[in-house]
C-alpha atoms as a PDB file:
ATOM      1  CA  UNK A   1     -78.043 -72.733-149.834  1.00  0.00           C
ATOM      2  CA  UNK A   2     -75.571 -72.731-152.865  1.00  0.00           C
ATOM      3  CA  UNK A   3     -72.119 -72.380-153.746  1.00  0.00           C
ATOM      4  CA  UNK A   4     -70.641 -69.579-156.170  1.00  0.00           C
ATOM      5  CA  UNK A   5     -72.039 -70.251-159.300  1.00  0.00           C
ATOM      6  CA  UNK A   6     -75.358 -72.044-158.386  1.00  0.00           C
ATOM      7  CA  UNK A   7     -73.487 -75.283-157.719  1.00  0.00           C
ATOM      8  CA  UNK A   8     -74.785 -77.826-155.278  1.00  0.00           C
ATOM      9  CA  UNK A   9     -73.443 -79.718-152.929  1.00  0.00           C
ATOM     10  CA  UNK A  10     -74.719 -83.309-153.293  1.00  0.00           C
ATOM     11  CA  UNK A  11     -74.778 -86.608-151.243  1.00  0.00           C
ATOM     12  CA  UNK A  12     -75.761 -89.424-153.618  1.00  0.00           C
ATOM     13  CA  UNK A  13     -76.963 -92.786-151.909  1.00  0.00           C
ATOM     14  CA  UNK A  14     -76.924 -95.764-154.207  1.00  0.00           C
ATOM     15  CA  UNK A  15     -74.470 -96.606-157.055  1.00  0.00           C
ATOM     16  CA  UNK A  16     -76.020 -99.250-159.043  1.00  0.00           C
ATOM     17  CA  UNK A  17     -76.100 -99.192-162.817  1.00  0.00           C
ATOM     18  CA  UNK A  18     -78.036 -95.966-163.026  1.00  0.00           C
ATOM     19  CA  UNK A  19     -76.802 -94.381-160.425  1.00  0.00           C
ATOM     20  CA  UNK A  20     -73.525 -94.554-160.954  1.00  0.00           C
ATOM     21  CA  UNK A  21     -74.274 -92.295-164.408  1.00  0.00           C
ATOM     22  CA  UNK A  22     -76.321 -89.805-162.766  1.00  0.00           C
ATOM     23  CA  UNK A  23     -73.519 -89.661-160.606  1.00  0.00           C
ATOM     24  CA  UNK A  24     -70.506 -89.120-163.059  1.00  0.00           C
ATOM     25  CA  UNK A  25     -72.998 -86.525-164.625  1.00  0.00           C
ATOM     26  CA  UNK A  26     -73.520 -84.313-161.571  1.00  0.00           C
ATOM     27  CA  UNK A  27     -69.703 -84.406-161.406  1.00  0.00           C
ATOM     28  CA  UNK A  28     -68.908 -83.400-165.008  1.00  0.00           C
ATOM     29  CA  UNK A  29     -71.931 -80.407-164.209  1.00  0.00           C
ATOM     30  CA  UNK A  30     -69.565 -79.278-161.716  1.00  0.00           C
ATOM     31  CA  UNK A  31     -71.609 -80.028-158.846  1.00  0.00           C
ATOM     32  CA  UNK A  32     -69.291 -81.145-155.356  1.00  0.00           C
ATOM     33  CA  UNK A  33     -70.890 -85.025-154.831  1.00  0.00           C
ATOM     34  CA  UNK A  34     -69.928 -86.981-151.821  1.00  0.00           C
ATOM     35  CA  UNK A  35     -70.915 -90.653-152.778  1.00  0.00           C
ATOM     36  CA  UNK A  36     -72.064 -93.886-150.888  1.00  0.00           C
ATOM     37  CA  UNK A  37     -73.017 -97.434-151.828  1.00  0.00           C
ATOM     38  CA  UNK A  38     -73.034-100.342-149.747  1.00  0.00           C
ATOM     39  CA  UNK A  39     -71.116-102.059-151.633  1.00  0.00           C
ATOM     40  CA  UNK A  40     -68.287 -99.316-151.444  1.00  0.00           C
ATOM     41  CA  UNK A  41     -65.762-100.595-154.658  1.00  0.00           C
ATOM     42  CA  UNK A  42     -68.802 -99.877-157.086  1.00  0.00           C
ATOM     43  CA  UNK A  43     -68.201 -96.334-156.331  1.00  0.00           C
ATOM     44  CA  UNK A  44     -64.499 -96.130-157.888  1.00  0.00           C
ATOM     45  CA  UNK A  45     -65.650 -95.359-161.272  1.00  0.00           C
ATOM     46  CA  UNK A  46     -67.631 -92.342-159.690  1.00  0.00           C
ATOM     47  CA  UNK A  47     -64.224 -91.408-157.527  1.00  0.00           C
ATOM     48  CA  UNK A  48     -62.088 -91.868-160.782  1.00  0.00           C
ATOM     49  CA  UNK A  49     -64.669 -88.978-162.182  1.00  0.00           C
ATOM     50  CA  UNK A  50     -64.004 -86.404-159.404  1.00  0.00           C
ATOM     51  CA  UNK A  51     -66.305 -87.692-156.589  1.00  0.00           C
ATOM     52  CA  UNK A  52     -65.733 -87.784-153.095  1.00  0.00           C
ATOM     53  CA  UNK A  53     -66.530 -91.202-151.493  1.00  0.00           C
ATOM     54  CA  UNK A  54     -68.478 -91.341-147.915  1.00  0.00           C
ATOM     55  CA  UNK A  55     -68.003 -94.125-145.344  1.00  0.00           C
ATOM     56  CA  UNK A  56     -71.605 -93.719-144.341  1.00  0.00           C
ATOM     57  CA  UNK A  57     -75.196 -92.695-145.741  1.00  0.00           C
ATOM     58  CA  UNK A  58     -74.800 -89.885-142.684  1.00  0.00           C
ATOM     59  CA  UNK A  59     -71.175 -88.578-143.777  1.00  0.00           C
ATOM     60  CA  UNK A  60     -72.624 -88.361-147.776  1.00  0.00           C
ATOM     61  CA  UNK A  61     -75.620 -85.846-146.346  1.00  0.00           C
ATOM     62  CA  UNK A  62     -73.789 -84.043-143.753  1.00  0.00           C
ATOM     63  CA  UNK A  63     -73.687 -80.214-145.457  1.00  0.00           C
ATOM     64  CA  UNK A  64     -75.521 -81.593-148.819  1.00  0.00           C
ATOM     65  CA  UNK A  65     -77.559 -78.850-150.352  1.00  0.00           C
ATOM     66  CA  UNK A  66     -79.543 -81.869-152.594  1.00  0.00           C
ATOM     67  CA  UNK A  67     -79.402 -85.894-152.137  1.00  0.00           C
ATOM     68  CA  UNK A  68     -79.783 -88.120-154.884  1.00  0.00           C
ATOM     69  CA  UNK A  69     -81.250 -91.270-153.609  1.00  0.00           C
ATOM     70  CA  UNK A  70     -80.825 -94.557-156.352  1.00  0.00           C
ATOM     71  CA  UNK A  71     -81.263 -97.960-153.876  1.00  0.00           C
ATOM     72  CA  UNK A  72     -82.629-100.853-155.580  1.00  0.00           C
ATOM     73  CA  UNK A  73     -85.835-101.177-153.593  1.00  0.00           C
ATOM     74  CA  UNK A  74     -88.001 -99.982-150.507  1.00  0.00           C
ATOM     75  CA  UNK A  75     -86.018-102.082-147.612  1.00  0.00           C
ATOM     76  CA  UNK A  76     -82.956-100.376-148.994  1.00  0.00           C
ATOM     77  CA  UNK A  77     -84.678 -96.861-148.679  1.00  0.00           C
ATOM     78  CA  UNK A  78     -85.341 -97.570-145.180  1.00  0.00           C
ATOM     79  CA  UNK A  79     -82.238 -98.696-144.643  1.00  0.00           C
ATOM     80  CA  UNK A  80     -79.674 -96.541-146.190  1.00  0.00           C
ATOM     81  CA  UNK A  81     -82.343 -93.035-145.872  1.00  0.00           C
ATOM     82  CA  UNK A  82     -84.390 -93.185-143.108  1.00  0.00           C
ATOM     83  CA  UNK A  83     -81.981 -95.631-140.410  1.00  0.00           C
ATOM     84  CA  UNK A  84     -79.529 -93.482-141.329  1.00  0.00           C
ATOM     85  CA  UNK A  85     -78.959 -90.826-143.591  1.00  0.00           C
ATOM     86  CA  UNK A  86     -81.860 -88.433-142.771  1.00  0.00           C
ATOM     87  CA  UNK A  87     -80.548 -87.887-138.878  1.00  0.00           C
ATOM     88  CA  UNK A  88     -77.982 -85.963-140.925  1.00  0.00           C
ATOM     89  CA  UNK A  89     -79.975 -83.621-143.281  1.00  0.00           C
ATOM     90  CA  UNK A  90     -80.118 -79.755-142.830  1.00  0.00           C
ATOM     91  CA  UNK A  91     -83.298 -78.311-142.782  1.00  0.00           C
ATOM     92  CA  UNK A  92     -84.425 -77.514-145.990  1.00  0.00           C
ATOM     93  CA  UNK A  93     -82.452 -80.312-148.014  1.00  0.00           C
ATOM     94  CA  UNK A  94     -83.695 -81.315-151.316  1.00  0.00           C
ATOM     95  CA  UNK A  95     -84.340 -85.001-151.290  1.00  0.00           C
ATOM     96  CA  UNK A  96     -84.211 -86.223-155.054  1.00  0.00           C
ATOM     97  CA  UNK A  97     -85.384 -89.848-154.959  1.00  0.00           C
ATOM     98  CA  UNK A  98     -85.095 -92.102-157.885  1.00  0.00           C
ATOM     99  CA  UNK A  99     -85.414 -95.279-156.793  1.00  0.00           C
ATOM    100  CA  UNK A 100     -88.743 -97.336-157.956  1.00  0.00           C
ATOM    101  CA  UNK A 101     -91.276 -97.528-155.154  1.00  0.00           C
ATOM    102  CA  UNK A 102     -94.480 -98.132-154.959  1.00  0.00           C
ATOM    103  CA  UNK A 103     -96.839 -95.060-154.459  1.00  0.00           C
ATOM    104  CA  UNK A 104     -97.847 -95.496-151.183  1.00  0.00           C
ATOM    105  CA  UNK A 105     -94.322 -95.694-150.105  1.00  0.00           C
ATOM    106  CA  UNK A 106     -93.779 -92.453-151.845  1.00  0.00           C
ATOM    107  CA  UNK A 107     -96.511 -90.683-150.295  1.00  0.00           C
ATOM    108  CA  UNK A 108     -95.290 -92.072-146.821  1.00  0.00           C
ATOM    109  CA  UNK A 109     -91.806 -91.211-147.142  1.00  0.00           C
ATOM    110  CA  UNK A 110     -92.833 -87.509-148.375  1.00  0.00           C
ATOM    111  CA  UNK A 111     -94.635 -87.241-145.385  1.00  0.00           C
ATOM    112  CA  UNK A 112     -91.764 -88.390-143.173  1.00  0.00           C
ATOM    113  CA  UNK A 113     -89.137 -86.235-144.967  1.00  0.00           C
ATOM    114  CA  UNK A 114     -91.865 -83.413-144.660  1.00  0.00           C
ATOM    115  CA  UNK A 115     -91.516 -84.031-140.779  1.00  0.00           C
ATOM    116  CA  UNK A 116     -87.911 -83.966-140.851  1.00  0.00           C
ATOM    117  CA  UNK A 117     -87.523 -80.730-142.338  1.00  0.00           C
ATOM    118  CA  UNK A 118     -86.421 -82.186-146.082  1.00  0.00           C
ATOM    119  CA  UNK A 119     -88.467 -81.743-149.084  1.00  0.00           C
ATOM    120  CA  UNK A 120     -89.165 -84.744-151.384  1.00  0.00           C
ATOM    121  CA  UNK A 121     -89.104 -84.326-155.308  1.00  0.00           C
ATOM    122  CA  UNK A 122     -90.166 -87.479-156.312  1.00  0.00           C
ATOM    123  CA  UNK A 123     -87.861 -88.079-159.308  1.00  0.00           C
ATOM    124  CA  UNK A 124     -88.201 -91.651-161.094  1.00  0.00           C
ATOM    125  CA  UNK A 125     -86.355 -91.787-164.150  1.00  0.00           C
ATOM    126  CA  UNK A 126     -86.663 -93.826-167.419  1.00  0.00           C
ATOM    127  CA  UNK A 127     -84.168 -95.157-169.484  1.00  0.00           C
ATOM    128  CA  UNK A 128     -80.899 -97.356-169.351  1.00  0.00           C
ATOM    129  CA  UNK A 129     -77.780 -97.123-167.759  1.00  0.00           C
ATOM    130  CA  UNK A 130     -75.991 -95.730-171.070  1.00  0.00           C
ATOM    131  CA  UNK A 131     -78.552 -92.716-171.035  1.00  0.00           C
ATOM    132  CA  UNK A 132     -77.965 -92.370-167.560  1.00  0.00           C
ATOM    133  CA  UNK A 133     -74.246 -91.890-168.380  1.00  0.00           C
ATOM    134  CA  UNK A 134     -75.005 -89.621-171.179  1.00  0.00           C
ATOM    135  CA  UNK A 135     -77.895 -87.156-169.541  1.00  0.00           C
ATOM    136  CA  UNK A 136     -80.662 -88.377-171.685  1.00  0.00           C
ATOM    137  CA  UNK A 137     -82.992 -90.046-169.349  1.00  0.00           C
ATOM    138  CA  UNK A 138     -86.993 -88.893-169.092  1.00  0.00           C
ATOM    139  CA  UNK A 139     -87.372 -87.915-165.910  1.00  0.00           C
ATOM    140  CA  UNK A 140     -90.725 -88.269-164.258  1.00  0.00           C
ATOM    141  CA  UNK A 141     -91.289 -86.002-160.719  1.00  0.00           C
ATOM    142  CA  UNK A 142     -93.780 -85.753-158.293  1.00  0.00           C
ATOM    143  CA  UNK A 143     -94.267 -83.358-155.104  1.00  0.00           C
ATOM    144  CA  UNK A 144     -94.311 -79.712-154.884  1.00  0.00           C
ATOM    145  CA  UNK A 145     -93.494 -78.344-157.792  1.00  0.00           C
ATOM    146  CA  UNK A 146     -91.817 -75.288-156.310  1.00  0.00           C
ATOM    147  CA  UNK A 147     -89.125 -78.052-155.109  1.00  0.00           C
ATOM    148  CA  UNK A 148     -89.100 -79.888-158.488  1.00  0.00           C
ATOM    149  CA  UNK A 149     -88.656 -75.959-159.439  1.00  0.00           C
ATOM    150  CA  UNK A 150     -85.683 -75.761-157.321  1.00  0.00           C
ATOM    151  CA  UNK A 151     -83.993 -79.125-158.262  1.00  0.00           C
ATOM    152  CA  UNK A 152     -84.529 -78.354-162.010  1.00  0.00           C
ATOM    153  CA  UNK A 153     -80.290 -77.832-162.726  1.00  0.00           C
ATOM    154  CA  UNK A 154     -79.358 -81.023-161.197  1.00  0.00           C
ATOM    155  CA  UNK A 155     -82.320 -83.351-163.154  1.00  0.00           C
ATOM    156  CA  UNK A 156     -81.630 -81.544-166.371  1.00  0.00           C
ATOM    157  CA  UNK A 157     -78.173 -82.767-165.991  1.00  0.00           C
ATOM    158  CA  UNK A 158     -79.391 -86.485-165.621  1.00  0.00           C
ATOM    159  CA  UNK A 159     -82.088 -85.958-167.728  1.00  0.00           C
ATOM    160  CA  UNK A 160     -83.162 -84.500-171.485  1.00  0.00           C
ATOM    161  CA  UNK A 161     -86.498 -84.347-170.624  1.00  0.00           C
ATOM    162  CA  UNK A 162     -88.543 -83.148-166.757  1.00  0.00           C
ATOM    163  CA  UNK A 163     -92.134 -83.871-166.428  1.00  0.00           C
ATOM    164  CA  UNK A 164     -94.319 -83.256-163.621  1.00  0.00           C
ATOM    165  CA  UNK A 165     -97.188 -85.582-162.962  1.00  0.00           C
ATOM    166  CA  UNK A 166     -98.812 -84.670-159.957  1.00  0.00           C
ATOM    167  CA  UNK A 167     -98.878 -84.977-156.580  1.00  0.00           C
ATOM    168  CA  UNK A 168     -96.531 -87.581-153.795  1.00  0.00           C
ATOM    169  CA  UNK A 169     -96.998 -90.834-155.545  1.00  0.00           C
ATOM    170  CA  UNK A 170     -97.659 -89.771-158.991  1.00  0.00           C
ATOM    171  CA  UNK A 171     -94.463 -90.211-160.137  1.00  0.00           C
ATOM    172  CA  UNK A 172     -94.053 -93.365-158.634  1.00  0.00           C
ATOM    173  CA  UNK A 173     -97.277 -94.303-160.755  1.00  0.00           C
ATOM    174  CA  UNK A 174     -96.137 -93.456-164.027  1.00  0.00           C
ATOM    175  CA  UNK A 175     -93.276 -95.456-163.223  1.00  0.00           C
ATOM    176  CA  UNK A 176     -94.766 -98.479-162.867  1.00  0.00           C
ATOM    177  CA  UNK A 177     -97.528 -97.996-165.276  1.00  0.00           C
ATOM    178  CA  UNK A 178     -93.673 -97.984-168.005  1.00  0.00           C
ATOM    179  CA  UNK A 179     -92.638-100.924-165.976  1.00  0.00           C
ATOM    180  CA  UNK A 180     -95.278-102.849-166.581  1.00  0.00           C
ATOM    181  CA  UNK A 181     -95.021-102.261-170.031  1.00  0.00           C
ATOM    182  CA  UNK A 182     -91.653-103.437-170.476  1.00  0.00           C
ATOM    183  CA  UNK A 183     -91.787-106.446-168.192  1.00  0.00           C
ATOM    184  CA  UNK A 184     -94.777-107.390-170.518  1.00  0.00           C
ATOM    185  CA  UNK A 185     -93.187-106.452-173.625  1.00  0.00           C
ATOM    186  CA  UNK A 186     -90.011-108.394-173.100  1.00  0.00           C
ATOM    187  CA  UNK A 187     -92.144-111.472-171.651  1.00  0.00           C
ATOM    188  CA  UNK A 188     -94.154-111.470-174.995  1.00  0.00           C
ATOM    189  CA  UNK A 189     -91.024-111.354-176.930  1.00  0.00           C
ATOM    190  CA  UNK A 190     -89.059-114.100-175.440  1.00  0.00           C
ATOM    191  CA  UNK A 191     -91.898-116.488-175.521  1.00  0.00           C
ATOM    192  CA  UNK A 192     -92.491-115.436-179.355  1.00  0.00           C
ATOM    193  CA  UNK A 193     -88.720-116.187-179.807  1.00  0.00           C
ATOM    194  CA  UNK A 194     -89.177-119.780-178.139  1.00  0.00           C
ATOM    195  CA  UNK A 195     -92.293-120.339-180.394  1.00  0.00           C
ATOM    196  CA  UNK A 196     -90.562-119.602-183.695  1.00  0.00           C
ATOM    197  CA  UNK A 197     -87.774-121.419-182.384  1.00  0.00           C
ATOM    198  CA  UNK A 198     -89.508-125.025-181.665  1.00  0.00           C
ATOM    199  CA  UNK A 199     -91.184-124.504-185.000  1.00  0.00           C
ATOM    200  CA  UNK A 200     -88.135-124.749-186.957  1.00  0.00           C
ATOM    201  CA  UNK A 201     -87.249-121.481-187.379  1.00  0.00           C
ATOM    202  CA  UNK A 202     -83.491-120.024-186.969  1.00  0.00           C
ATOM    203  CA  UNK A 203     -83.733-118.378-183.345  1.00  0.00           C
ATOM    204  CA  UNK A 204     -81.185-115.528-184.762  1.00  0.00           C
ATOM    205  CA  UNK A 205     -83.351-114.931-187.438  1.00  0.00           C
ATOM    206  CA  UNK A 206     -86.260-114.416-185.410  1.00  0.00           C
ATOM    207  CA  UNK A 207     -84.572-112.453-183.375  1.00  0.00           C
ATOM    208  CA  UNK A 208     -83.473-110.168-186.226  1.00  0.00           C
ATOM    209  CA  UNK A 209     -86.625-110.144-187.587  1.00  0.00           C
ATOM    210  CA  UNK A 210     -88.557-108.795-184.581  1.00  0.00           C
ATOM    211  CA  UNK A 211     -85.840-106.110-183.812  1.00  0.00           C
ATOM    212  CA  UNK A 212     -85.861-104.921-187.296  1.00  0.00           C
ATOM    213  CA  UNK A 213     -89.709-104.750-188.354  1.00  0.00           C
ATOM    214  CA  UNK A 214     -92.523-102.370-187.520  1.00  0.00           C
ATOM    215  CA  UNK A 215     -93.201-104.685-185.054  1.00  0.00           C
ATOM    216  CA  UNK A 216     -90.424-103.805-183.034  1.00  0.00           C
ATOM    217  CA  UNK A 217     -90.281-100.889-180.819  1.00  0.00           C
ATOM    218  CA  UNK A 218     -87.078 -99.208-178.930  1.00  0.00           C
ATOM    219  CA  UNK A 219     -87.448-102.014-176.278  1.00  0.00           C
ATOM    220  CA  UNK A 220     -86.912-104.879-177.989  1.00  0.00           C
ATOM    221  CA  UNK A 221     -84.508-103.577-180.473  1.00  0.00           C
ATOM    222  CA  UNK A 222     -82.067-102.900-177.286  1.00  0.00           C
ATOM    223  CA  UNK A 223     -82.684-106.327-176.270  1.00  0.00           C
ATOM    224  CA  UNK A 224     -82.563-108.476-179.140  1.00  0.00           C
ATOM    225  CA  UNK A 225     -78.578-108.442-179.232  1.00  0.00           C
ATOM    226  CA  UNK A 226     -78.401-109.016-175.615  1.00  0.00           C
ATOM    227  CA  UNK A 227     -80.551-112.233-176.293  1.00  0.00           C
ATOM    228  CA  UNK A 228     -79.104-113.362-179.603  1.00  0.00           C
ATOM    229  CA  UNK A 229     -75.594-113.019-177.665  1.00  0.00           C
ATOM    230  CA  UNK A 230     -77.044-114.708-174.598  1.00  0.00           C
ATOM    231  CA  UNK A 231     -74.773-111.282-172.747  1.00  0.00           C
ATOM    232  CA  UNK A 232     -77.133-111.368-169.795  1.00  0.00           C
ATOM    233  CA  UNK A 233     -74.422-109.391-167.611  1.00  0.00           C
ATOM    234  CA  UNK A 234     -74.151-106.978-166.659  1.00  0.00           C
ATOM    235  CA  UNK A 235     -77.957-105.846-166.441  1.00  0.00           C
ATOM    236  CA  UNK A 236     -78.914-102.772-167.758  1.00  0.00           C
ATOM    237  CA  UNK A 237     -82.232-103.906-166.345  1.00  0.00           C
ATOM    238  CA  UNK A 238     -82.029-106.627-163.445  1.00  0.00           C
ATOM    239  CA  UNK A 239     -84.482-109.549-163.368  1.00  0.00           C
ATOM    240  CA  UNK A 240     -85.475-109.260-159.727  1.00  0.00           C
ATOM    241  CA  UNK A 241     -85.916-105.537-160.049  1.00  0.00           C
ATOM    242  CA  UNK A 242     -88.468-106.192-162.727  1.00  0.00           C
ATOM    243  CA  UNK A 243     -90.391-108.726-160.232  1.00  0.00           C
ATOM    244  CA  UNK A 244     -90.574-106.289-157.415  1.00  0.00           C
ATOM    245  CA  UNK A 245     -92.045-103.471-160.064  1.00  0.00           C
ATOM    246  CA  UNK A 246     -94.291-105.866-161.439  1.00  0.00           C
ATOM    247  CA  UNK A 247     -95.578-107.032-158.187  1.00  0.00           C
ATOM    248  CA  UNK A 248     -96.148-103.355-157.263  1.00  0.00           C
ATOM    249  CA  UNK A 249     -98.189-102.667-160.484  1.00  0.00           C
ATOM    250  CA  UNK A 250    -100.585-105.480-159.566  1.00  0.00           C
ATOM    251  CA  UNK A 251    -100.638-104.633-156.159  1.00  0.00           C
ATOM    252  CA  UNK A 252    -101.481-101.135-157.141  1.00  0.00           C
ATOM    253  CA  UNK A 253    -104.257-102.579-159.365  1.00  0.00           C
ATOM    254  CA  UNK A 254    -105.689-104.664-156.417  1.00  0.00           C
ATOM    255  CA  UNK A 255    -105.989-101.247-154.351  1.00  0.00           C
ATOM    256  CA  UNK A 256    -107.495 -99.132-156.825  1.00  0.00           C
ATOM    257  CA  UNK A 257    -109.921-101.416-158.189  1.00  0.00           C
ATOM    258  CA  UNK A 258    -108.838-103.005-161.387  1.00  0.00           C
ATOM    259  CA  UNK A 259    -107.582-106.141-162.774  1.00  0.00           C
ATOM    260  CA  UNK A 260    -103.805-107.050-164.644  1.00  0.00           C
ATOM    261  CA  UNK A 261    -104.086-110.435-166.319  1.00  0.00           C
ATOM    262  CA  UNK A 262    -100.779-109.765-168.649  1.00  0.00           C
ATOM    263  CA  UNK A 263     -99.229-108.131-165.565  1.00  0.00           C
ATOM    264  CA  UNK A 264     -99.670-111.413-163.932  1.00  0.00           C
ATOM    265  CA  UNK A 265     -98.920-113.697-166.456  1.00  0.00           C
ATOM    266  CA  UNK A 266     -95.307-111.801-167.318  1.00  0.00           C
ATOM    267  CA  UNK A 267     -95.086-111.379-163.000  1.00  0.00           C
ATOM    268  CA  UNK A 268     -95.186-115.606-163.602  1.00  0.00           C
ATOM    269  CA  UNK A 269     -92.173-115.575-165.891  1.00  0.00           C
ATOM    270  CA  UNK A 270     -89.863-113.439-164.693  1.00  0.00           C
ATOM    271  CA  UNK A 271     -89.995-114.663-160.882  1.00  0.00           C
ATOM    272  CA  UNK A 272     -89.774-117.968-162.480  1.00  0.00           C
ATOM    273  CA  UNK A 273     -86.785-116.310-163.816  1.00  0.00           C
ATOM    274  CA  UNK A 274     -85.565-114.382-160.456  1.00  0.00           C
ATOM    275  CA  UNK A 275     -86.318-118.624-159.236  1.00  0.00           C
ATOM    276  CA  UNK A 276     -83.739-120.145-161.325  1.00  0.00           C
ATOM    277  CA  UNK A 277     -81.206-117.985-160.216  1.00  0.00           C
ATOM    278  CA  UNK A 278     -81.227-115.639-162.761  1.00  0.00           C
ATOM    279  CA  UNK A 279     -82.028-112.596-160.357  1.00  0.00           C
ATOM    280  CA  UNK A 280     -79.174-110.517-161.204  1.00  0.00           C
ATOM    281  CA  UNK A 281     -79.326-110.994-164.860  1.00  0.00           C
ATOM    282  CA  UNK A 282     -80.325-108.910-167.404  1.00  0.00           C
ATOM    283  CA  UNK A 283     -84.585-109.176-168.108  1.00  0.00           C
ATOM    284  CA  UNK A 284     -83.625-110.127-171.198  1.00  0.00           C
ATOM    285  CA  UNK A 285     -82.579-113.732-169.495  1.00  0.00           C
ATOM    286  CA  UNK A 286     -86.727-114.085-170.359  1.00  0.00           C
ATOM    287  CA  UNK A 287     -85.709-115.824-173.339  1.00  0.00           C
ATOM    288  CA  UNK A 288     -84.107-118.885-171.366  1.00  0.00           C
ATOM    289  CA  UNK A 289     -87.517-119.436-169.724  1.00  0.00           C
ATOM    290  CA  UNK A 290     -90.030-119.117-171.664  1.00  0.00           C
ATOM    291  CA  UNK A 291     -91.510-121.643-173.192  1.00  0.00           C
ATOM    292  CA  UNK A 292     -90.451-124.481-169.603  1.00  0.00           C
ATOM    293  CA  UNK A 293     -92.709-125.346-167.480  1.00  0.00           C
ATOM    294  CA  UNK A 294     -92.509-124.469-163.588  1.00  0.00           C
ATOM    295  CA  UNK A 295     -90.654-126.684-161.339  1.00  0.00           C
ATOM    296  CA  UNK A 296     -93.146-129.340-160.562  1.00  0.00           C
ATOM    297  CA  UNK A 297     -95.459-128.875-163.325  1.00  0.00           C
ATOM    298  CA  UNK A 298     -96.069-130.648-166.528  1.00  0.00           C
END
């Protein structure tokens, strides 16, 4: 199912900030990628690089040996996958899905790419969009691992590090068990910026402090400049996307039994966040609402 050389030919769905590096780096590996994103000028940058752009999910897949999959959320999978793209698929195809869903949607949509004739490697990776572009995200799979096996050229050339977790869904887990972290993390971090702030303190100063301490970890270092600049755009990490992965951690929580009270609480900012308008920022945007009350309240 190869060309000469153990090149692939790949369809990649989705060109958003971390796709469009795991794009460029299939490219540079030599790999034949026919691109499509809905929004079809956000795949120039991948063109420029050597990529072939698609007018449709269907005409990216058609003849694909492997499919990257990057959408934003689960309506988008449906949309841009299963409406369309998977009427196209040989038998056989490896189906490489990155996007963040929750883990019932990952079991489901192994199941229905089982039915198909695909196979699923559930493939969430970790990181931001400049490790994306460089090949040095952690990449977290799922499924059987004679497929993860068999897609193990093309994520070692998005990623400097492949871990299996488990079955459909465990991936998808992990995911949003690092999520949850961060959306926590950066939550606690603007709100301990506003606090030092109102009590006097030099908000750049803070902000160096925190970045530069033991207290600091890789997170807030990379977002410390970001909020000290106020350079919310564009998002390595967007706002919304943070609110959906949230919501799915406590969700998840909910089904298996267990309770998320700093889940919640950050879930409280950053929708109040996504509320404002501030959506399509970068999650670092946090540290323009904490610290306000909700519209209504107080």
């Amino acid at each position: 199912m190869k060309n000469d050389a153990n090149k692939h030919v790949v369809g990649f769905l989705g060109l958003g900030a971390m796709g469009t590096g795991m794009a460029i780096r299939l490219v540079e590996a030599g790999h034949s990628v026919r691109v499509y994103n809905r929004t079809a000028e956000k795949a120039a940058p991948v063109v420029a690089a050597g990529a072939h752009a698609a007018e449709s999910p269907g005409d990216a897949v058609d003849g694909a040996t492997a499919v990257f999959v990057s959408l934003a959320d689960e309506p988008a999978v449906e949309k841009v996958l299963f409406a369309d793209a998977v009427h196209r698929l040989a038998p056989g195809t490896l189906v490489i899905d990155t996007s963040t869903v929750s883990p019932d949607f990952a079991r489901r949509a192994a199941r229905r790419l089982a039915a198909s004739g695909a196979r699923r490697v559930e493939a969430c990776v970790f990181g931001n969009p400049a490790q994306a572009r460089s090949g040095e995200l952690r990449v977290l799979t799922a499924g059987d691992p004679a497929d993860v096996d068999a897609a193990r050229d093309l994520l070692e050339a998005v990623g400097r590090e492949v871990r299996h977790y488990g079955p459909p869904g465990a991936a998808a887990t992990m995911k949003l068990v690092l999520n949850m972290l961060i959306g926590a993390e950066i939550a606690a971090m603007a709100e301990a910026v506003e606090l030092g702030r109102c009590a006097g303190l030099d908000r750049d100063a803070v902000l160096e402090c925190v970045a530069s301490t033991g207290i600091g970890s890789a997170v807030m270092s990379f977002r410390a400049p970001i909020m000290r600049e106020r350079r919310y755009e564009p998002p390595a990490f967007r706002t919304r996307l943070m609110a959906k992965d949230l919501r799915y951690a406590v969700e998840l929580a909910e089904e298996v039994g267990t309770e998320l009270p700093l889940a919640e609480c950050a879930l409280d900012l950053v929708q109040r966040a996504v509320d404002c308008g501030d959506g399509d920022r970068d999650l670092a945007v946090l540290a323009e609402h904490a610290g306000r009350h909700p519209a209504g309240v107080g």
